[in-house]
PDB file of N, CA and C in Angstrom:
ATOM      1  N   UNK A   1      12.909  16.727 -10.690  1.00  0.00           N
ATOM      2  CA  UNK A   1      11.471  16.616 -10.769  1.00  0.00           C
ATOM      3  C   UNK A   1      10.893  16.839  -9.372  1.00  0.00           C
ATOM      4  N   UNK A   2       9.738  17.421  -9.354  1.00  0.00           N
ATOM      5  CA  UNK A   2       9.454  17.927  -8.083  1.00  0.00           C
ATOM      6  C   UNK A   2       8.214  16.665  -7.785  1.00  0.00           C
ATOM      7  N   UNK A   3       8.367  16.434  -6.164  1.00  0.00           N
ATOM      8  CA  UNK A   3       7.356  15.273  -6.306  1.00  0.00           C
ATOM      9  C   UNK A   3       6.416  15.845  -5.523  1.00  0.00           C
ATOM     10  N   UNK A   4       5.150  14.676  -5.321  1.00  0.00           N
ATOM     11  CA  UNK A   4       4.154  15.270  -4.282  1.00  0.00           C
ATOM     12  C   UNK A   4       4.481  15.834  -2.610  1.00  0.00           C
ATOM     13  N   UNK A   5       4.188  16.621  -1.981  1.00  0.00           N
ATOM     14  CA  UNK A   5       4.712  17.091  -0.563  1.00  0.00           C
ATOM     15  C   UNK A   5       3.765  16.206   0.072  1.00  0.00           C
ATOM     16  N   UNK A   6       4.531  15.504   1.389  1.00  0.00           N
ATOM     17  CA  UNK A   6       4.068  14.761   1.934  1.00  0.00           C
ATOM     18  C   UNK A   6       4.187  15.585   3.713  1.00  0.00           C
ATOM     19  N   UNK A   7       2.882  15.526   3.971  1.00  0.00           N
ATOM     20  CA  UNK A   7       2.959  15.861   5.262  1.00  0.00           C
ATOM     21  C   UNK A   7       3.276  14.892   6.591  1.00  0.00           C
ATOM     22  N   UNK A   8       4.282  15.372   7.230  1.00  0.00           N
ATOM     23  CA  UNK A   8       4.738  14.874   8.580  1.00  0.00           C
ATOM     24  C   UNK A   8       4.628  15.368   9.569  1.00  0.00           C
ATOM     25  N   UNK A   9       4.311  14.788  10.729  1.00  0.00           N
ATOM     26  CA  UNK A   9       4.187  15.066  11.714  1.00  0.00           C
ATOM     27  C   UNK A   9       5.725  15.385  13.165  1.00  0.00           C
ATOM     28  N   UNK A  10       5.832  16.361  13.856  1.00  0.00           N
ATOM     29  CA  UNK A  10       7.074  15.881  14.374  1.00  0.00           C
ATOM     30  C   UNK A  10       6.374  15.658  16.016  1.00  0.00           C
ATOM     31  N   UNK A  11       7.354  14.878  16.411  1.00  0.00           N
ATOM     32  CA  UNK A  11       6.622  13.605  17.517  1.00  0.00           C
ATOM     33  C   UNK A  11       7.361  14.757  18.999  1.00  0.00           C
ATOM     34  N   UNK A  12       6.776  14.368  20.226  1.00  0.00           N
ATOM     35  CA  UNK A  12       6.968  15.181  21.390  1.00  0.00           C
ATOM     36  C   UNK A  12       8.111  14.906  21.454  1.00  0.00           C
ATOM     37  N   UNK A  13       8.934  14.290  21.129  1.00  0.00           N
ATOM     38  CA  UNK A  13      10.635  14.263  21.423  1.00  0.00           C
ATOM     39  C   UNK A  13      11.323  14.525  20.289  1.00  0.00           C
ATOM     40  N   UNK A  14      10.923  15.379  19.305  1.00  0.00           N
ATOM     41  CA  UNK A  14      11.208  16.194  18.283  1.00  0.00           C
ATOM     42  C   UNK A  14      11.970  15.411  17.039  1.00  0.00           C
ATOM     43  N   UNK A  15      10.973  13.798  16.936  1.00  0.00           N
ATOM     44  CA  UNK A  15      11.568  13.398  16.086  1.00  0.00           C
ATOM     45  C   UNK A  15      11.016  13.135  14.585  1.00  0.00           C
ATOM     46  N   UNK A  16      10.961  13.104  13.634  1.00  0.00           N
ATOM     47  CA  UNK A  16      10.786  13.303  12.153  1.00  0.00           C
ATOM     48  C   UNK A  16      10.732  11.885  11.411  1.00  0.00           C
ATOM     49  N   UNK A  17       9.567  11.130  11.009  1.00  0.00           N
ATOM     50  CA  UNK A  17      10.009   9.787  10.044  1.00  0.00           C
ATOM     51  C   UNK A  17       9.542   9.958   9.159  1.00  0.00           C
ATOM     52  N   UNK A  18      11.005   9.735   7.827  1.00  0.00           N
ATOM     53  CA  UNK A  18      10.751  10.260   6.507  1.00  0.00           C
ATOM     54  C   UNK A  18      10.159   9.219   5.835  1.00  0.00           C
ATOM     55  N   UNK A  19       9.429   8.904   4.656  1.00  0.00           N
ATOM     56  CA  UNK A  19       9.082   8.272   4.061  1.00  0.00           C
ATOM     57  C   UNK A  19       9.857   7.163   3.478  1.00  0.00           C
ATOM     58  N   UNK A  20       9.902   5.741   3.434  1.00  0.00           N
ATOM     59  CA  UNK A  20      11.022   5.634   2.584  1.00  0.00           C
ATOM     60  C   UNK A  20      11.076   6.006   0.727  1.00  0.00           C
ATOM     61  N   UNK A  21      10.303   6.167   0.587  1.00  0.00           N
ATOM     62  CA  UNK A  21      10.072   6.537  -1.014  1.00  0.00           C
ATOM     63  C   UNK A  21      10.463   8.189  -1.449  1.00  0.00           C
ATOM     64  N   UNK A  22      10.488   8.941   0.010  1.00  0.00           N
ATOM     65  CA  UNK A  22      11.140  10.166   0.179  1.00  0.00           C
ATOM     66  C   UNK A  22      12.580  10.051   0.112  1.00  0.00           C
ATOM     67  N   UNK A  23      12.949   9.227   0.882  1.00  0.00           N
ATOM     68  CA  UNK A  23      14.553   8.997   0.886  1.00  0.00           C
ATOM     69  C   UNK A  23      14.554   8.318  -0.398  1.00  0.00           C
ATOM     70  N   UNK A  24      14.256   7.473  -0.759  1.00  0.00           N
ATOM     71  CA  UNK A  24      14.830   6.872  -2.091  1.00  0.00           C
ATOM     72  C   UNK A  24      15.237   7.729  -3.083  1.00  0.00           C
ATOM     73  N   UNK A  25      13.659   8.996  -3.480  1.00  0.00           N
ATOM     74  CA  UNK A  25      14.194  10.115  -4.741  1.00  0.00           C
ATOM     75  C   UNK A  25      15.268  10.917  -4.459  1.00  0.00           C
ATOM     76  N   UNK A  26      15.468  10.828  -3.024  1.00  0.00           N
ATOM     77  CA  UNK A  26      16.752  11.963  -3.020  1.00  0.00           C
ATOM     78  C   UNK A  26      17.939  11.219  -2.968  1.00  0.00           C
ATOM     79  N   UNK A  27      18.160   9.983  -2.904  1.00  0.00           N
ATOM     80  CA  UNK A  27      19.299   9.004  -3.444  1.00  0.00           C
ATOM     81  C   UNK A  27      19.332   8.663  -1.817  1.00  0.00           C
ATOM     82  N   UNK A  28      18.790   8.282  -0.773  1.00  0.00           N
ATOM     83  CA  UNK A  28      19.038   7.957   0.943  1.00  0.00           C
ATOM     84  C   UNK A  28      18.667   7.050   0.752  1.00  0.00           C
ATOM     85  N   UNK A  29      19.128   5.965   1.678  1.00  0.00           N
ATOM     86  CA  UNK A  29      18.779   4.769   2.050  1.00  0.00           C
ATOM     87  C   UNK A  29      18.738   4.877   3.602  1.00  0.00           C
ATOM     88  N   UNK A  30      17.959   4.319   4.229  1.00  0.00           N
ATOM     89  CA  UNK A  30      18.115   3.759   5.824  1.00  0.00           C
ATOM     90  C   UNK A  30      19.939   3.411   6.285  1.00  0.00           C
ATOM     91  N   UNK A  31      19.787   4.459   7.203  1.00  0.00           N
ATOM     92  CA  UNK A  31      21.454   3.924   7.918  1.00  0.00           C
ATOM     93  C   UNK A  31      22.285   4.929   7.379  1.00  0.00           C
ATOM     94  N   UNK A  32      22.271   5.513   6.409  1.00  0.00           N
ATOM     95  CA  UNK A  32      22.569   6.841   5.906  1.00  0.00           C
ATOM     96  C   UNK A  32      22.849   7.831   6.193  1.00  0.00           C
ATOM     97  N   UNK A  33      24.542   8.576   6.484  1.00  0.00           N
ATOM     98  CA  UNK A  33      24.607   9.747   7.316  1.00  0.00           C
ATOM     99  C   UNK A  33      23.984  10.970   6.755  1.00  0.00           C
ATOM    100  N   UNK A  34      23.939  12.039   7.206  1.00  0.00           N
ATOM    101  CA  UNK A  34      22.853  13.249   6.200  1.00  0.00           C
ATOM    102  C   UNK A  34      23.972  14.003   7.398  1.00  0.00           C
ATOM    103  N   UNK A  35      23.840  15.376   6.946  1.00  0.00           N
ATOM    104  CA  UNK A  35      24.396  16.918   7.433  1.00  0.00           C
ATOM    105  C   UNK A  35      22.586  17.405   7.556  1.00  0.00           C
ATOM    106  N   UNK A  36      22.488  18.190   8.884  1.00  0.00           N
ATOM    107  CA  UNK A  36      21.179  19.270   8.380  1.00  0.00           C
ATOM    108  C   UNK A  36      21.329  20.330   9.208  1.00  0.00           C
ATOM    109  N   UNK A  37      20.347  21.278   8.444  1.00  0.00           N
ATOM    110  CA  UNK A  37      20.497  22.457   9.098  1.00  0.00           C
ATOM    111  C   UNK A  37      19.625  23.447   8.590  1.00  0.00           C
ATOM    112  N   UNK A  38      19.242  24.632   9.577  1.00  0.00           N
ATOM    113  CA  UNK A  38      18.337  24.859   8.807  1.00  0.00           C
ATOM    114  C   UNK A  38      18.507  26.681   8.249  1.00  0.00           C
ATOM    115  N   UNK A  39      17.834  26.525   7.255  1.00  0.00           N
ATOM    116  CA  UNK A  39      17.845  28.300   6.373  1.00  0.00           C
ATOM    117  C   UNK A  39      17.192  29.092   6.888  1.00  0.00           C
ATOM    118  N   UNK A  40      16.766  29.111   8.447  1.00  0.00           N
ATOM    119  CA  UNK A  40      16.468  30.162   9.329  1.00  0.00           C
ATOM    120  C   UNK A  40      14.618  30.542   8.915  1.00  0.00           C
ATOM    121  N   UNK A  41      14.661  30.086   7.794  1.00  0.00           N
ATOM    122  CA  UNK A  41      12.739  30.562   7.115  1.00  0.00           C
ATOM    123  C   UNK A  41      11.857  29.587   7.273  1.00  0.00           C
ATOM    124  N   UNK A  42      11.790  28.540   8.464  1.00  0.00           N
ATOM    125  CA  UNK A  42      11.321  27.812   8.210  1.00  0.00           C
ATOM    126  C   UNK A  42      11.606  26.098   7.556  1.00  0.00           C
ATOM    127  N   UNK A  43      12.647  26.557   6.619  1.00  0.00           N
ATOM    128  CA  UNK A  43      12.978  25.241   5.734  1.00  0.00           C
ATOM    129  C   UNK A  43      14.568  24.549   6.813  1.00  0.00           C
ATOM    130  N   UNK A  44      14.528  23.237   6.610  1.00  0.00           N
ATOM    131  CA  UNK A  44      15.603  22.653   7.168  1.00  0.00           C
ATOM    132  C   UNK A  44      16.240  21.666   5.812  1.00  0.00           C
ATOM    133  N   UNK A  45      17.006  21.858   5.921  1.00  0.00           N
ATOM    134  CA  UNK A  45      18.229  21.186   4.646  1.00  0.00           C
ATOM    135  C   UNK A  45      18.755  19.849   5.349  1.00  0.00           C
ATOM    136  N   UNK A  46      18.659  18.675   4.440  1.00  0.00           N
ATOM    137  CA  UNK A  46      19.101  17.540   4.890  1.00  0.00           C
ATOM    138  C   UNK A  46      19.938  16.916   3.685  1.00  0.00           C
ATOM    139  N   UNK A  47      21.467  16.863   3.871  1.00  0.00           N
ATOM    140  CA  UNK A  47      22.070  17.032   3.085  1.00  0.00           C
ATOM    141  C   UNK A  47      23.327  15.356   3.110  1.00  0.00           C
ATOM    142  N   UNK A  48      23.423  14.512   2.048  1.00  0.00           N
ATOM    143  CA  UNK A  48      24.421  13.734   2.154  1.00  0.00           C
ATOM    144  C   UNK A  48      25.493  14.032   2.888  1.00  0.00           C
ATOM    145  N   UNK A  49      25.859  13.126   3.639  1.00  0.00           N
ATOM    146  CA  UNK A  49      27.562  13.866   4.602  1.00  0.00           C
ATOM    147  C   UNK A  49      28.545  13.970   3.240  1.00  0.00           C
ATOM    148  N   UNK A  50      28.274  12.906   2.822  1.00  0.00           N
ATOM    149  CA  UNK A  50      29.532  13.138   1.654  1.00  0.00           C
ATOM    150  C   UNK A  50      29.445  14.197   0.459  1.00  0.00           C
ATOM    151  N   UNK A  51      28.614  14.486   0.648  1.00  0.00           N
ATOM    152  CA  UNK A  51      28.173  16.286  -0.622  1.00  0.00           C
ATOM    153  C   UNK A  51      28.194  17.234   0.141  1.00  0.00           C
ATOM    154  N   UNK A  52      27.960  17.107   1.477  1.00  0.00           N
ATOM    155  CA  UNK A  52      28.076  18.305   2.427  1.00  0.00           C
ATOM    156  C   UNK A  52      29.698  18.808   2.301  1.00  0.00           C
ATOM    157  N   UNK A  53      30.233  17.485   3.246  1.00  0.00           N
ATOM    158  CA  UNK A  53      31.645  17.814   3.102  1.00  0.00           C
ATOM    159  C   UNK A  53      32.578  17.930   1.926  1.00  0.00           C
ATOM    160  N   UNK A  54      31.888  17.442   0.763  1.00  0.00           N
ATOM    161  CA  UNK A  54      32.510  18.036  -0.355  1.00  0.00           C
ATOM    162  C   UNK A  54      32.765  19.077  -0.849  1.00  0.00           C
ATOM    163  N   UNK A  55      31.594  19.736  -0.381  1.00  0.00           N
ATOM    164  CA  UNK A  55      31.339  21.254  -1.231  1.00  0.00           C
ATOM    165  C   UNK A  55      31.996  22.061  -0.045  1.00  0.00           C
ATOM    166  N   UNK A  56      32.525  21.275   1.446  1.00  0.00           N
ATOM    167  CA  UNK A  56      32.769  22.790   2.269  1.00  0.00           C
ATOM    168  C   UNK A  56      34.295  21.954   2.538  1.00  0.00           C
ATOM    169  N   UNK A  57      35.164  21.700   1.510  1.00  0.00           N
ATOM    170  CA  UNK A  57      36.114  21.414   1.289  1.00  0.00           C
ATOM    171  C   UNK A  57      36.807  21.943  -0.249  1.00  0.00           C
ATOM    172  N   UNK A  58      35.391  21.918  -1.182  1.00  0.00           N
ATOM    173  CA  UNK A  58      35.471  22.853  -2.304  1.00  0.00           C
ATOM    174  C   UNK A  58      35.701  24.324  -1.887  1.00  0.00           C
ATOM    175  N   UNK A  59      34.694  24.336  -1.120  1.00  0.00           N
ATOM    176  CA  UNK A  59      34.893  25.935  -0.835  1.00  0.00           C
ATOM    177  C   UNK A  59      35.644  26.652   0.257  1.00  0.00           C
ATOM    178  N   UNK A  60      36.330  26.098   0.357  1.00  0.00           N
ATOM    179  CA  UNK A  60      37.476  26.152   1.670  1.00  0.00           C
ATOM    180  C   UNK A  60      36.981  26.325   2.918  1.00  0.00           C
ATOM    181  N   UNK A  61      35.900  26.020   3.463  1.00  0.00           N
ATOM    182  CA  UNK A  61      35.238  26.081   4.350  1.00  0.00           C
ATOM    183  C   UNK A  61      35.073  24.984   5.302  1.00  0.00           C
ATOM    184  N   UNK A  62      36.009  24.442   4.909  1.00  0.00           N
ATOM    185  CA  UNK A  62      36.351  23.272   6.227  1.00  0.00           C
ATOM    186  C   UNK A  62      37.728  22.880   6.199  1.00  0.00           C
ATOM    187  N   UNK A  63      38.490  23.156   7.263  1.00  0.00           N
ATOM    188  CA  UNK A  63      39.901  22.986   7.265  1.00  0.00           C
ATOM    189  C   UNK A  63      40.132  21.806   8.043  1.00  0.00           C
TER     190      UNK A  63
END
């Protein structure tokens, strides 16, 4: 389900505070490792460590 876009601001030391109701729908809690990175267009991917490294262990992409 797609929710409302919430605008953020990023702070002079290039840092980002997510909502907590943002983290909640995507299953995050505070203290929470994430993988990110970004798709070069603009968009940055913030990804569970443990689904990150799953899928680049699925896909043989991490030895």
């Amino acid at each position: 389900m797609l929710r409302e876009p919430v605008e953020l601001t990023i702070s002079d030391d290039g840092t980002v505070a997510l909502p907590l109701g943002l983290l909640a729908e995507a299953g995050l809690s505070p203290g929470a490792k994430v993988v990110a990175y970004s798709l070069g267009d603009g968009r940055i991917v913030l990804r569970r460590e443990h689904d990150a490294t799953s899928e680049l262990i699925e896909t043989g992409r991490l030895t």
